[in-house]
Protein backbone atom coordinates (compact mmCIF):
# COMPACT_ATOMS: atom_id res chain seq x y z
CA UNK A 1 0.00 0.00 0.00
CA UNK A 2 1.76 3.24 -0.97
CA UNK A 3 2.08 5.94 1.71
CA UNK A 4 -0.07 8.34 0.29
CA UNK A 5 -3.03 6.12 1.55
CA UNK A 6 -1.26 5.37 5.19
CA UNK A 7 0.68 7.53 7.44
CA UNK A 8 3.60 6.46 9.53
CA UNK A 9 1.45 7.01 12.65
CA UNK A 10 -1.24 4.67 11.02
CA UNK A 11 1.07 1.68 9.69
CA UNK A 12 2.76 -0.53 12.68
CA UNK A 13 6.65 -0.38 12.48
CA UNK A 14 6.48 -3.91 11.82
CA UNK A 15 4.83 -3.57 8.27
CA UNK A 16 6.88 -0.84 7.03
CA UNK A 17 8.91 -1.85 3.93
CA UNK A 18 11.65 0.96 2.86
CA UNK A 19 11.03 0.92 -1.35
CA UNK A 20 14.50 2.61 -1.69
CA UNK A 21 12.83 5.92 -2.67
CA UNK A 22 16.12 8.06 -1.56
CA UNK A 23 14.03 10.71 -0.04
CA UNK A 24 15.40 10.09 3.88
CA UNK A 25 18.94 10.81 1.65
CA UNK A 26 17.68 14.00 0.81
CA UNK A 27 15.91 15.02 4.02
CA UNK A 28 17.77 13.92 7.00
CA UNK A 29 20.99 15.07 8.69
CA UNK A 30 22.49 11.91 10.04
CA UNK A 31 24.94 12.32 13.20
CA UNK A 32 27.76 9.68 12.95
CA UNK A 33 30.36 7.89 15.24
CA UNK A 34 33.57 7.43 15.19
CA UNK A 35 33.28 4.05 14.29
CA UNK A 36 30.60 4.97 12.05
CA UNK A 37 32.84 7.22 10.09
CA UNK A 38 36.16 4.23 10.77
CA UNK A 39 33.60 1.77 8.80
CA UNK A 40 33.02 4.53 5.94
CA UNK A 41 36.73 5.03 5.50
CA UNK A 42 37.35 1.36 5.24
CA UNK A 43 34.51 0.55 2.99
CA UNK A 44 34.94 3.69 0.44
CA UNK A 45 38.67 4.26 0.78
CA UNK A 46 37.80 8.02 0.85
CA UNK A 47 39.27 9.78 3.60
CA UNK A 48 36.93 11.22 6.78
CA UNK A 49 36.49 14.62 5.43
CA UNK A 50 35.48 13.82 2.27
CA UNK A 51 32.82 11.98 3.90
CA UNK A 52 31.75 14.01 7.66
CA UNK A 53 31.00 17.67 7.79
CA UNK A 54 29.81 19.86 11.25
CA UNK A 55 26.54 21.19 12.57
CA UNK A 56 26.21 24.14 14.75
CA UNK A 57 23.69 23.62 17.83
CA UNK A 58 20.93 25.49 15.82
CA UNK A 59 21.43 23.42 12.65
CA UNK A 60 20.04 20.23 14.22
CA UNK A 61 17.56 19.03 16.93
CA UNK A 62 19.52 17.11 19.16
CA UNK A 63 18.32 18.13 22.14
CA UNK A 64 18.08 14.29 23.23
CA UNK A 65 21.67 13.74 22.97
CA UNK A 66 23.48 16.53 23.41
CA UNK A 67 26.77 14.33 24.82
CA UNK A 68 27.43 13.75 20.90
CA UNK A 69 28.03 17.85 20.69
CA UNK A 70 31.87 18.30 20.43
CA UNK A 71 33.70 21.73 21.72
CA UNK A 72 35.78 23.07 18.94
CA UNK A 73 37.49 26.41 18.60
CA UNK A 74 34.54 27.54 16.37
CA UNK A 75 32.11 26.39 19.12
CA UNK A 76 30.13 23.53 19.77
CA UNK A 77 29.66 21.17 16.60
CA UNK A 78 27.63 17.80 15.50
CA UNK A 79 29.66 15.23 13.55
CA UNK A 80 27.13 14.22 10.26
CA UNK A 81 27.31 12.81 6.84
CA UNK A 82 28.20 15.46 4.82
CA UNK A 83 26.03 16.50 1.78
CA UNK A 84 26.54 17.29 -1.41
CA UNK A 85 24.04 18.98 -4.10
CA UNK A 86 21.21 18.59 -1.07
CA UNK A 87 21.75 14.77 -0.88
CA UNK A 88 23.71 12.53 1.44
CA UNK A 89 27.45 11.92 -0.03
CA UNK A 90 26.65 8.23 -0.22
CA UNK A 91 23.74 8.62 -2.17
CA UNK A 92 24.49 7.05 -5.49
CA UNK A 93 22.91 7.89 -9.06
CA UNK A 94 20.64 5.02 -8.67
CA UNK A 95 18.96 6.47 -5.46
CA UNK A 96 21.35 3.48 -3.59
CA UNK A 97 23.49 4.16 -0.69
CA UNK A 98 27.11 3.54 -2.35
CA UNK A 99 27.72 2.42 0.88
CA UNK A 100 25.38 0.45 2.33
CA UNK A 101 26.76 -2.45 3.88
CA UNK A 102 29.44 -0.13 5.83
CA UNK A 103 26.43 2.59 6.64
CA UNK A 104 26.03 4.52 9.89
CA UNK A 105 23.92 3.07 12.67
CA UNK A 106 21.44 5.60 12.33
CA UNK A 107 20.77 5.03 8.82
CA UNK A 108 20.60 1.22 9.83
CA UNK A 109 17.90 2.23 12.74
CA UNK A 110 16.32 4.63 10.81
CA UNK A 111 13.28 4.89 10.54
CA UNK A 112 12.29 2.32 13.70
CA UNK A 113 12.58 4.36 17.48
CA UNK A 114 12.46 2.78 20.73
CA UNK A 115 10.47 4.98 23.79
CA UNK A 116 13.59 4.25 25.76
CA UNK A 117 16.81 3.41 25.95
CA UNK A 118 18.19 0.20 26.46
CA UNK A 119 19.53 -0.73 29.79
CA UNK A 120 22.67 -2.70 30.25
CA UNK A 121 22.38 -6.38 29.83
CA UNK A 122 18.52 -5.98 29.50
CA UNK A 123 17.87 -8.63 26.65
CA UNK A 124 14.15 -7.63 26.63
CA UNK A 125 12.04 -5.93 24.32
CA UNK A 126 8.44 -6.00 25.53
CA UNK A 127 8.98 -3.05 27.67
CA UNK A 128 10.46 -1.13 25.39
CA UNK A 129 7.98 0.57 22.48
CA UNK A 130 8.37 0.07 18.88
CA UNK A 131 7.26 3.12 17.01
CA UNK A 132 8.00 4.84 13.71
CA UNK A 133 9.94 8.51 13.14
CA UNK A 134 8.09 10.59 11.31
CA UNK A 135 8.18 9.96 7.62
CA UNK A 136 7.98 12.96 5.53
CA UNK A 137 8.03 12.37 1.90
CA UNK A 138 8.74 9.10 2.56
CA UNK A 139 7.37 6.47 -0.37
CA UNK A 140 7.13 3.54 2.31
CA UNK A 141 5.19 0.35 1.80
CA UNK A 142 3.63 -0.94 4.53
CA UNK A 143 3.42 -4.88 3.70
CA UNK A 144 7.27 -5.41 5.54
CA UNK A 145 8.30 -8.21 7.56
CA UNK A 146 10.12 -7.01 10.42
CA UNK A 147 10.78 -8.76 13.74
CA UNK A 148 10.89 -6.51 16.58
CA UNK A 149 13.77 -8.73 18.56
CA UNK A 150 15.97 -7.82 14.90
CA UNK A 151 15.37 -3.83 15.44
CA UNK A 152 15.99 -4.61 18.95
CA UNK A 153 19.10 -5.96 18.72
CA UNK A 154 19.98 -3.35 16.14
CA UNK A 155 19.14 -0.68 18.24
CA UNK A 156 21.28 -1.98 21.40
CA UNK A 157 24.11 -1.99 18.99
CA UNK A 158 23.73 1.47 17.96
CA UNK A 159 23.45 2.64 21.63
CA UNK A 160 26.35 0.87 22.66
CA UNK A 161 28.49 2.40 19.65
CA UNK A 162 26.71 5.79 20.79
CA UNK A 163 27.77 5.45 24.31
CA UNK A 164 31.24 5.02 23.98
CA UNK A 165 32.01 7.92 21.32
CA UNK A 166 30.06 10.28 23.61
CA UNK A 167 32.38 9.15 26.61
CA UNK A 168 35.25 9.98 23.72
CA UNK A 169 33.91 13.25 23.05
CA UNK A 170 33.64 14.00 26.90
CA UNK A 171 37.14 13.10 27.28
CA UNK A 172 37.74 15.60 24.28
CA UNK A 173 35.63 18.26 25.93
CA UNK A 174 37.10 18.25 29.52
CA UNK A 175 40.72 18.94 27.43
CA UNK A 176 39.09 22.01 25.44
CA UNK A 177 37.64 23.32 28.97
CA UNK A 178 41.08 23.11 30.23
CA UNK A 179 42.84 24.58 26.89
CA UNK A 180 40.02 27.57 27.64
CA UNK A 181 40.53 28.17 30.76
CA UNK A 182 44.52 28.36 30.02
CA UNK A 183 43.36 30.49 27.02
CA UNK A 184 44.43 28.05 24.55
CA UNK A 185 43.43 27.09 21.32
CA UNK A 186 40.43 24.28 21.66
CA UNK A 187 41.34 22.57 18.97
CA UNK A 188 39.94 22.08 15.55
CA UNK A 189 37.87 19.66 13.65
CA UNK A 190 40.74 17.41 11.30
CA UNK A 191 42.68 17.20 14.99
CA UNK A 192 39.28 15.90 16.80
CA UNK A 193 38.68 13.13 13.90
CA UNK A 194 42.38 12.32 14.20
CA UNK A 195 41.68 11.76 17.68
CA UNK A 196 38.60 10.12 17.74
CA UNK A 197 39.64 7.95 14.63
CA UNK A 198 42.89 6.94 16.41
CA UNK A 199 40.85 6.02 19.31
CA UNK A 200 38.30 3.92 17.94
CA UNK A 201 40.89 2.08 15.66
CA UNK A 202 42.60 1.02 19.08
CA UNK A 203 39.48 -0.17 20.42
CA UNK A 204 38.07 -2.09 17.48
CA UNK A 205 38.31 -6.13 17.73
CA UNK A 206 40.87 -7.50 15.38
């Protein structure tokens, strides 16, 4: 059933069917990780800033998460998929992601939202709400096949990811608070992504 005859508040997240339409591409700002943009790098063989760009505070509503916000001598900035020509970078010619299997969490998540976070080494799902973002644009189908333990799973991956760049970011923060208070440079966007990259390359299972 095309979505001009159902709404995303009127279809269950369980029946919705993405039909590739490319408009989320076009519409969306999607924050990324550091592992998110590690996985890019690896899977395109383009380098981080070819692929990330920043978002000032009044760019984006992230008023959710604001741990991911990182202090930079320009001020306080959201790591994203950049965009070129009012599309995501990865969006291909044939309204594909280019990169699909290395995509960012979000994008993998997107559009199915939990009412609440997972808790740590909670394995179930009935408590936790299974809803759809709004879809705006969005040329959804709504005879899918999804199984909510899947998007569960998926979405406990993408919080643990989540967690531990925003406790890298905090480390990076408390050493720009410092650097300001000593009236020093608070360092600028390549040197966070070296940092964070370097970081999250350390960390990553071999």
């Amino acid at each position: 059933m095309p979505s001009e005859r159902v709404t995303s508040s009127e279809v269950s997240p369980l029946d919705f069917r993405c039909t590739a339409c490319g408009n989320c591409c076009r519409t969306l700002r999607v924050a990324v990780t550091a592992l998110d943009v590690l996985r890019l790098t690896r899977a395109t063989g383009q380098a981080a800033t070819e692929l990330v760009t920043w978002l000032a505070p009044d760019q984006v509503d992230m008023a959710g998460e604001p741990q991911s916000f990182v202090e930079l001598g320009e001020g306080r900035r959201l790591l994203v998929l950049r965009q070129v020509d009012g599309a995501c970078v990865l969006l291909g010619k044939d309204e594909r992601c280019s990169a699909y299997a290395a995509r960012p969490r979000d994008c993998r998540a997107f559009p199915f939202d939990f009412d609440s976070a997972p808790r740590e080494g909670d394995a179930g799902v009935a408590r936790r709400r299974l809803r759809l973002l709004p879809l705006q644009g969005c040329d959804f189908a709504s005879d899918g096949r999804n199984d909510v333990r899947t998007l569960s799973a998926e979405d406990q991956a993408r919080w643990q990811e989540l967690r531990a760049y925003q406790a890298l970011v905090a480390r990076w923060n408390r050493g720009a608070w410092h650097r300001r208070r000593l009236r020093k440079n608070l360092g600028k966007a390549r040197e966070f992504l070296e940092f964070a990259l370097r970081d999250s390359d350390l960390q990553t299972p071999r």
